[in-house]
Protein backbone atom coordinates (compact mmCIF):
# COMPACT_ATOMS: atom_id res chain seq x y z
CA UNK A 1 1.61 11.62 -68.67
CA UNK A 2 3.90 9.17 -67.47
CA UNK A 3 3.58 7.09 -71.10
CA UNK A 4 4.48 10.41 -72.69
CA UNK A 5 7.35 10.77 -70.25
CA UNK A 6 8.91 7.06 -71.50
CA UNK A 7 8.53 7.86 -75.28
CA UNK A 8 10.70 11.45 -74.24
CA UNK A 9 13.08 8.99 -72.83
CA UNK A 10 13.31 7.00 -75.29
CA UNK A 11 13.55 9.57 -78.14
CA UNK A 12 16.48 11.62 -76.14
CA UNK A 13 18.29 7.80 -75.85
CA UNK A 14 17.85 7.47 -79.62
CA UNK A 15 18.90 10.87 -80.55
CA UNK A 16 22.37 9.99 -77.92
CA UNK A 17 22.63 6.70 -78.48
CA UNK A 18 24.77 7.17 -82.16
CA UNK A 19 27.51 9.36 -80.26
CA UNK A 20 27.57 6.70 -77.35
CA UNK A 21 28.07 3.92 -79.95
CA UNK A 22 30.58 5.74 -81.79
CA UNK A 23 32.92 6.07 -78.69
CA UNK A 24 33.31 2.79 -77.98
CA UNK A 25 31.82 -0.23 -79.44
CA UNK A 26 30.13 -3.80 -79.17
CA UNK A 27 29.20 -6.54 -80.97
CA UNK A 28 25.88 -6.60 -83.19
CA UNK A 29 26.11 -9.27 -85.00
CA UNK A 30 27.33 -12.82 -84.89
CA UNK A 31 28.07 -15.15 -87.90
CA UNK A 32 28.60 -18.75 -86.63
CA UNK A 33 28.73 -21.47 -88.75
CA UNK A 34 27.26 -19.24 -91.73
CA UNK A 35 24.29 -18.36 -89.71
CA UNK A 36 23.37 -14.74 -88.60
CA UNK A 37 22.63 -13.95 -85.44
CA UNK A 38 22.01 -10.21 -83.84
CA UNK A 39 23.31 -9.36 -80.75
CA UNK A 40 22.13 -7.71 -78.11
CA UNK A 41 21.72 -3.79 -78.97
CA UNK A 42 21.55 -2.05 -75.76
CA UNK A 43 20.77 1.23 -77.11
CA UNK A 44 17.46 0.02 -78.60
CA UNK A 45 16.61 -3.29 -77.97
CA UNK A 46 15.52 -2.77 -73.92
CA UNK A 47 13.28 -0.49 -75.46
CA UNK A 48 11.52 -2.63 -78.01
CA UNK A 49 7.99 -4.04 -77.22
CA UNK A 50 8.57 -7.03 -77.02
CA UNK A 51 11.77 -7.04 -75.97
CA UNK A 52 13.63 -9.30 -78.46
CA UNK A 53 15.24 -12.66 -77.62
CA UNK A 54 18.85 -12.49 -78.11
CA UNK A 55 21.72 -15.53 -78.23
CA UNK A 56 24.06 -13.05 -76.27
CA UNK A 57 23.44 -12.09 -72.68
CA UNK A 58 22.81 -8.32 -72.00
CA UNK A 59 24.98 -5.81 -71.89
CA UNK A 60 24.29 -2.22 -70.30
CA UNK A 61 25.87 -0.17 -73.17
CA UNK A 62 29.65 -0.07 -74.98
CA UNK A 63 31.59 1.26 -71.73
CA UNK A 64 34.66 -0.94 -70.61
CA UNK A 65 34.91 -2.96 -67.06
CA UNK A 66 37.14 -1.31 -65.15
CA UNK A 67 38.08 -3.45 -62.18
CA UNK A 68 39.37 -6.80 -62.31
CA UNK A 69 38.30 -8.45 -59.31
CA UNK A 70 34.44 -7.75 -60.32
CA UNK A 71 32.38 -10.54 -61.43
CA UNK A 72 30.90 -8.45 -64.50
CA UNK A 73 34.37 -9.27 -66.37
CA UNK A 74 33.15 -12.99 -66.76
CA UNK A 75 30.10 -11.24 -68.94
CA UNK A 76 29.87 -7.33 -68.75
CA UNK A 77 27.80 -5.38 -66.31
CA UNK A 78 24.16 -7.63 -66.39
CA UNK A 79 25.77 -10.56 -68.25
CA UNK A 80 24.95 -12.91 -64.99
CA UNK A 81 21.21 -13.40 -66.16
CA UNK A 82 21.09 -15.95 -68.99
CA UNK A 83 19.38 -16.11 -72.49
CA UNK A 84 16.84 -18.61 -74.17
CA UNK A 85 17.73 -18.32 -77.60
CA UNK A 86 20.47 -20.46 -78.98
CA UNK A 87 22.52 -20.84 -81.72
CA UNK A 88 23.77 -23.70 -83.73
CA UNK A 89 26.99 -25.15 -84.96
CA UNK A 90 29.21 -27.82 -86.01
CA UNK A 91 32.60 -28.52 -84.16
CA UNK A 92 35.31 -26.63 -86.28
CA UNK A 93 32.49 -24.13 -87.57
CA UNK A 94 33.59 -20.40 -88.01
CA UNK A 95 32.40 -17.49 -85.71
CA UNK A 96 33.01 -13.92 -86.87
CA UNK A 97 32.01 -11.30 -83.66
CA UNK A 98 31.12 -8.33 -86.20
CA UNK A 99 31.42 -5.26 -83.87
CA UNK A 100 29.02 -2.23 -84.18
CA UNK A 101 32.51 -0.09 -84.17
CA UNK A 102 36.12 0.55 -82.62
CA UNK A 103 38.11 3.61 -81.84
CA UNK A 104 41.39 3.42 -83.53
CA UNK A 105 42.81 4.85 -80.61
CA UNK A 106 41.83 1.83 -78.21
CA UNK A 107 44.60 -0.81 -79.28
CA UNK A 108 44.83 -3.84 -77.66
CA UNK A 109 44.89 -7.62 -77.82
CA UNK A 110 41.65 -9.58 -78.94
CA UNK A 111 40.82 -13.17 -76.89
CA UNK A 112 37.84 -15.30 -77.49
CA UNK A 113 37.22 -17.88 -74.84
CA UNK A 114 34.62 -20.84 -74.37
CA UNK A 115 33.10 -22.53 -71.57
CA UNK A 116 31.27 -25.58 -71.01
CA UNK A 117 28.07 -25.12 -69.13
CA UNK A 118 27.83 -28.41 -68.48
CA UNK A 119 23.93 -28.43 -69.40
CA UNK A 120 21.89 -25.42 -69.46
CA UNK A 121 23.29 -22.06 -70.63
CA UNK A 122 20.21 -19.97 -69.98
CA UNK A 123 20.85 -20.96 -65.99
CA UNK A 124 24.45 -21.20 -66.00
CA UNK A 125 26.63 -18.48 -63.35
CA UNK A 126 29.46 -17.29 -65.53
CA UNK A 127 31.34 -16.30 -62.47
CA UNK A 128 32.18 -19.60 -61.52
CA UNK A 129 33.22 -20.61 -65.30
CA UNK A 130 36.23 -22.38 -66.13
CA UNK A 131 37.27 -20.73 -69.65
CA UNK A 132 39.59 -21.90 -72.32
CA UNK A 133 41.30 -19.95 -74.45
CA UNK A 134 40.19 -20.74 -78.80
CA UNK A 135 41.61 -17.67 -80.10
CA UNK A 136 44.37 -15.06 -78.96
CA UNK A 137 46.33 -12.19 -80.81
CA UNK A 138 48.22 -9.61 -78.97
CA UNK A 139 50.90 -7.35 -80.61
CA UNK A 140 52.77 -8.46 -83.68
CA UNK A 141 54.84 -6.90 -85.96
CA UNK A 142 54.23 -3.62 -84.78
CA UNK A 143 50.48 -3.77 -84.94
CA UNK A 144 48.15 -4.85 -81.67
CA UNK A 145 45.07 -6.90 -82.29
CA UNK A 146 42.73 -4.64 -82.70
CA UNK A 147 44.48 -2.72 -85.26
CA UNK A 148 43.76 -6.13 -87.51
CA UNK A 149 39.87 -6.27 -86.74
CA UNK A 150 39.51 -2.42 -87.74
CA UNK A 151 41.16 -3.54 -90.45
CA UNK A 152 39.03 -5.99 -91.35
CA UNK A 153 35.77 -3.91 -91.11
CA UNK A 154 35.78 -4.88 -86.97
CA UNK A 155 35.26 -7.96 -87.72
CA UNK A 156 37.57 -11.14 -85.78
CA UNK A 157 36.53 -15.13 -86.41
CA UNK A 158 37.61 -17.60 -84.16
CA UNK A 159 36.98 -21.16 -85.13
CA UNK A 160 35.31 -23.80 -82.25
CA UNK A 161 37.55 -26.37 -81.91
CA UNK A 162 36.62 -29.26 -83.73
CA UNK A 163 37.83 -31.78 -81.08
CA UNK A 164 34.82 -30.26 -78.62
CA UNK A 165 31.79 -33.14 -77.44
CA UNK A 166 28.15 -31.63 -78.25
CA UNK A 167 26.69 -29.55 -75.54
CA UNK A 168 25.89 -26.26 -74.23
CA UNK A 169 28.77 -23.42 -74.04
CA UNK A 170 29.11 -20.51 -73.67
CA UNK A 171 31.64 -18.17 -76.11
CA UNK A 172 33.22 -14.96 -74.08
CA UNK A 173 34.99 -12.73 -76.97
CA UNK A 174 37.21 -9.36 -75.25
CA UNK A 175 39.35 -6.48 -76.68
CA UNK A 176 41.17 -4.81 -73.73
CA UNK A 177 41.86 -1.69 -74.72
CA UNK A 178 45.57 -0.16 -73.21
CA UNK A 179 45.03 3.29 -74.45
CA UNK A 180 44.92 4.46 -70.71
CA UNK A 181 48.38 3.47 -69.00
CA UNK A 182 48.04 1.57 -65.66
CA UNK A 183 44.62 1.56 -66.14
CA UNK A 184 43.21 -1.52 -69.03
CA UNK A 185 39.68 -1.00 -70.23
CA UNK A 186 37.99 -4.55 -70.83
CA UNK A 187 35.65 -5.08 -73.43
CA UNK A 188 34.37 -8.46 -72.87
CA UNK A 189 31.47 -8.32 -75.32
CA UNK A 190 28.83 -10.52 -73.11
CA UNK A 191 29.52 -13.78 -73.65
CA UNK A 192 26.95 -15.39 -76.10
CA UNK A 193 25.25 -19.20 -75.87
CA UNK A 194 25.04 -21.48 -78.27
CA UNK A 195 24.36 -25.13 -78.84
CA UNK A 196 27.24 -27.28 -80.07
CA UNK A 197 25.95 -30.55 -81.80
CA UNK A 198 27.14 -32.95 -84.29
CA UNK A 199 25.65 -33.15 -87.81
């Protein structure tokens, strides 16, 4: 009984989960350094058996952050608990954050930080990270940020600095949507880890 209860769960979450996805969005996939890397799909992977090892921390679904004092904007709702798997790149290496989808009516600028974790990422407390800023576009020419990446199939790429010493970080990409006035909606996409190195 209470197996069959889960797999009703489940199914209704499936059957939902495309009209969730569609109303917001999130990032499923990463390209870094010409590698691809899922991220984590919170409408179906907690339900997977096993539950598959992501490079981004977890995110509760595509909903904004709402208050800007909480700790979740460091790495969404649940983006405290660290990941084991990492990815790999070069100094200078592309990242493209390919996002599952984005309303046109959620315009905004698009920011992609970093942070060095100054060891492990899989243990490191976002809330206490000191970012830097790789990548920022805001409105120009009439056109916000996030009118570009719909453009561009919701894709952005950000390049790591190529100045950067090998080591663990941590890469925090964010649309804040400003559809709502007085009240931004901040997308920060869970902050991924990966393993800079030299080659």
């Amino acid at each position: 009984m209470f197996s069959s209860t889960l797999s009703l769960a489940a199914l209704g979450l499936a059957l939902i989960a495309p009209t969730v996805v569609n109303a917001h969005g999130f990032i499923h996939t990463y390209e870094i350094g010409g590698t691809s890397y899922s991220g984590w799909l919170p409408f179906s992977d907690p339900y997977e058996s096993p539950v598959p090892s992501r490079i981004e921390r977890k995110i509760p679904g595509d909903g904004p952050i709402l208050d800007v004092t909480s700790s979740d904007l460091a790495c969404n709702t649940g983006g405290e608990s660290g990941v084991k798997a990492i990815a790999t790149a070069a100094a200078g290496s592309k990242i493209t954050f390919d996002w599952q989808s984005w309303p046109a009516d959620h315009m905004g600028p698009v920011t992609t930080y970093m942070t060095d974790c100054k060891g492990d990422c899989s243990t490191f407390d976002a809330s206490n990270a000191k970012w830097f800023k790789i990548d920022a576009a805001g409105y120009t020419n009439g056109q916000w940020a996030a009118t570009q990446l719909i453009a561009n199939g919701a894709k952005w790429t950000s390049t790591i600095p190529s100045e950067l010493q090998a080591g663990e970080y941590l890469v925090r990409h964010e649309i804040i949507a400003l559809h709502d006035a007085g009240a931004p909606q901040f997308y920060p996409s869970c902050a991924y880890v990966y393993r800079l190195r030299d080659f």
